[in-house]
C-alpha atoms as a PDB file:
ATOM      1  CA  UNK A   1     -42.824   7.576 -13.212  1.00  0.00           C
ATOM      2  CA  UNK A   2     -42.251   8.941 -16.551  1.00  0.00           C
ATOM      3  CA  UNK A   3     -45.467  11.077 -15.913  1.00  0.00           C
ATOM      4  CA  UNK A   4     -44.380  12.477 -12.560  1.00  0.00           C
ATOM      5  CA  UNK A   5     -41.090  13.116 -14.586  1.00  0.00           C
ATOM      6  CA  UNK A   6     -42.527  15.151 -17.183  1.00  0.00           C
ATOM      7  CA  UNK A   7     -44.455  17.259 -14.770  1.00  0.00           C
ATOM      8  CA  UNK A   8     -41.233  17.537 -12.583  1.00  0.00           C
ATOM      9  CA  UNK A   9     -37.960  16.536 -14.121  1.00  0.00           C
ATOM     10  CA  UNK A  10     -35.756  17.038 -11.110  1.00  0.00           C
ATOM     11  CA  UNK A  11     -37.595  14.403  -8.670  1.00  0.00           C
ATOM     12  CA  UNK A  12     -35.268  12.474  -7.495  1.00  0.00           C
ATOM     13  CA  UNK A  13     -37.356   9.445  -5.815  1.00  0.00           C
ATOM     14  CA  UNK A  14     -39.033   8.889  -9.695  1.00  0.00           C
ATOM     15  CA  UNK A  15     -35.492   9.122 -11.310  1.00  0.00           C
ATOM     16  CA  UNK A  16     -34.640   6.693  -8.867  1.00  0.00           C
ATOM     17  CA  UNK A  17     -37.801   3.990  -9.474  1.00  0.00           C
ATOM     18  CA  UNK A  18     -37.501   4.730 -13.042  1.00  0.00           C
ATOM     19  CA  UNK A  19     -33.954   3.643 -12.580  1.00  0.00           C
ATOM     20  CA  UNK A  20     -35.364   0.222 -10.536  1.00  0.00           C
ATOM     21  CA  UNK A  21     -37.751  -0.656 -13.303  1.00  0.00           C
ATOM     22  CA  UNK A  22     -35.274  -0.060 -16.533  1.00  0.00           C
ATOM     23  CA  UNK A  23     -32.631  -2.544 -14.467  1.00  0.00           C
ATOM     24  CA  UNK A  24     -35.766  -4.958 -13.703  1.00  0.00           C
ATOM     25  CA  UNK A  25     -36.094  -4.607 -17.755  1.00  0.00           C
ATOM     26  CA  UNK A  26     -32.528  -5.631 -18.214  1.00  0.00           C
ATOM     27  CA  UNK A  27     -31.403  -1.800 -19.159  1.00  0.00           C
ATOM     28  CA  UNK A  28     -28.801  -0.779 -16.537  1.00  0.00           C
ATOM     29  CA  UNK A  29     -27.247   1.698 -18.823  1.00  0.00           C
ATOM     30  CA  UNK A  30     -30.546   3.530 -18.743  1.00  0.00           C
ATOM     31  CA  UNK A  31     -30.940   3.216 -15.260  1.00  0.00           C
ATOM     32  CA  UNK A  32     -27.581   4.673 -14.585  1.00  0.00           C
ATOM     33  CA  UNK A  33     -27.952   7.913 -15.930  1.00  0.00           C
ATOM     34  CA  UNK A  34     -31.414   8.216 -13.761  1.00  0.00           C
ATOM     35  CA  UNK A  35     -29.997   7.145 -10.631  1.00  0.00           C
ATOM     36  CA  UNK A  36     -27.167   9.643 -11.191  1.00  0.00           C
ATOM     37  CA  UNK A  37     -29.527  12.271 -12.156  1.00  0.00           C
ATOM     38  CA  UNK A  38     -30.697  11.402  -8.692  1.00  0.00           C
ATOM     39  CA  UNK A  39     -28.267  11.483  -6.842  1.00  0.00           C
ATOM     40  CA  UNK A  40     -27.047  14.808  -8.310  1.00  0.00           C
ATOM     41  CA  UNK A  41     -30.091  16.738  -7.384  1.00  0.00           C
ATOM     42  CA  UNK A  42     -30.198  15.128  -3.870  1.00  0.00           C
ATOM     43  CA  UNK A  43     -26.783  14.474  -2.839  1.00  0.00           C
ATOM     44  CA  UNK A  44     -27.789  12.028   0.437  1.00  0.00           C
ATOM     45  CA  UNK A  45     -30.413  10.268  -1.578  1.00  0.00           C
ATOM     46  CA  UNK A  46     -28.817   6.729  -0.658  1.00  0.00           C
ATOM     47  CA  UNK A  47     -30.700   4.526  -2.200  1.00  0.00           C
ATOM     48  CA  UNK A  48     -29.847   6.035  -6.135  1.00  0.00           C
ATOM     49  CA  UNK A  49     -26.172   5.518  -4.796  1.00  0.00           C
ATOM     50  CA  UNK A  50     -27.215   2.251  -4.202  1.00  0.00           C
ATOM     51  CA  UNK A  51     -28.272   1.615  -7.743  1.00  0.00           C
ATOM     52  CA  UNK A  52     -25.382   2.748  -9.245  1.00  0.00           C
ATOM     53  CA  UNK A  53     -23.522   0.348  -7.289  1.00  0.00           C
ATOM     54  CA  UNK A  54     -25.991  -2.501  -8.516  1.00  0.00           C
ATOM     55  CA  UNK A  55     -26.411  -1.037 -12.095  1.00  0.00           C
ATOM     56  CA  UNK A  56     -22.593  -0.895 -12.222  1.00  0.00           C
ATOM     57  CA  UNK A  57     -22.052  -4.493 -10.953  1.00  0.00           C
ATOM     58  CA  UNK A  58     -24.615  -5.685 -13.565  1.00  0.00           C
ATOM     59  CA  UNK A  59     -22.586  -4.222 -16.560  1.00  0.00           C
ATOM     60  CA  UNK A  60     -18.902  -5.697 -14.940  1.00  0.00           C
ATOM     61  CA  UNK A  61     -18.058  -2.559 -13.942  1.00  0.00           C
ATOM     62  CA  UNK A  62     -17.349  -3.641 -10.042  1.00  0.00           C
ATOM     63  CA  UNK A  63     -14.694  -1.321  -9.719  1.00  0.00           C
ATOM     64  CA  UNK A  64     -16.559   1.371 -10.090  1.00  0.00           C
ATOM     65  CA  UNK A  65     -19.450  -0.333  -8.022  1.00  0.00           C
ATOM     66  CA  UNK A  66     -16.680  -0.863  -5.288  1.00  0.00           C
ATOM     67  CA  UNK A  67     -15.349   2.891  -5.350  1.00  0.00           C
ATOM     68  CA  UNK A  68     -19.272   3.840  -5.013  1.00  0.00           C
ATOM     69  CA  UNK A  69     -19.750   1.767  -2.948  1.00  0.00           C
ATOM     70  CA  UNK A  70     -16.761   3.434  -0.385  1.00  0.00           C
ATOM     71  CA  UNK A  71     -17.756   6.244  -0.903  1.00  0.00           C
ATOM     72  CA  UNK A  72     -21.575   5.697   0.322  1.00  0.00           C
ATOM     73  CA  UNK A  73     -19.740   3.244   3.199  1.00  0.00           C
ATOM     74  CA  UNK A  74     -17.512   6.699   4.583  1.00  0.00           C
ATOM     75  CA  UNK A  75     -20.969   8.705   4.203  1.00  0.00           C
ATOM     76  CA  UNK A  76     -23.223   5.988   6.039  1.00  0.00           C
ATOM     77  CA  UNK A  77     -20.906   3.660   7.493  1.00  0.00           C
ATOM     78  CA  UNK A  78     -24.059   1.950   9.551  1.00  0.00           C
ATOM     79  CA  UNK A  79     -26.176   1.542   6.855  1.00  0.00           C
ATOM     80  CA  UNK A  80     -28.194  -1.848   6.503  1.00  0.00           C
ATOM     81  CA  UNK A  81     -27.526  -2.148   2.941  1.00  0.00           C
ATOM     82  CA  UNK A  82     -24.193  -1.846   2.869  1.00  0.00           C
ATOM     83  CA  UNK A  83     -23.492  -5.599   4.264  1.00  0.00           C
ATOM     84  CA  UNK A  84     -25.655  -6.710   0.988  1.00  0.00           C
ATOM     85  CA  UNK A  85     -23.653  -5.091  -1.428  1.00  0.00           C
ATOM     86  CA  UNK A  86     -20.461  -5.628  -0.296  1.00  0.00           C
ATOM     87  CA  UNK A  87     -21.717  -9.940  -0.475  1.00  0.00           C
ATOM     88  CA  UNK A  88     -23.192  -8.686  -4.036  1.00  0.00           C
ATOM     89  CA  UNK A  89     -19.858  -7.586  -4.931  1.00  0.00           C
ATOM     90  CA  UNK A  90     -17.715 -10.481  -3.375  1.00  0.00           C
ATOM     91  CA  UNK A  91     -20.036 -13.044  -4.817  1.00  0.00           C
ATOM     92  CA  UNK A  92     -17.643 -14.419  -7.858  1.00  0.00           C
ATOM     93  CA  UNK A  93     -19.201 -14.546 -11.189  1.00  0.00           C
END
């Protein structure tokens, strides 16, 4: 991904599975920033808003992951996801 990146900064789907491998790594701060990059350039690109949710909810920021998680629920309130965050969420620590 970081090749595809260098050739063309602004691709969302590699920001995005750049994002999925620095959270696999244990760097969610990293993978923030990608998967907001993301979601910047493509503004329906669900599954970056995704990761923020789960990027946020591994730092302890779930009210932030909650609020993103609204937000994506008003935009794509049938989405198949959605159920699996909002357990993710629930789920006490």
């Amino acid at each position: 991904y970081a090749e595809a990146l260098r050739i063309l900064p602004d691709y969302p789907e590699a920001l995005h599975n750049l994002g999925n491998l620095l959270r696999r790594r244990g760097e969610p701060a990293r993978a923030l920033e990608l998967y907001r990059r993301a979601l910047e350039l493509q503004p329906e690109f669900l599954p970056a808003a995704f990761g923020i949710v789960g990027g946020l909810h591994e730092l302890h920021r779930d009210d932030e992951a909650r609020a993103m998680l609204a937000q994506i629920a008003q935009r794509a309130p049938n989405h198949p996801w959605l159920a699996a965050h909002e357990a993710l969420l629930a789920k006490p620590r």
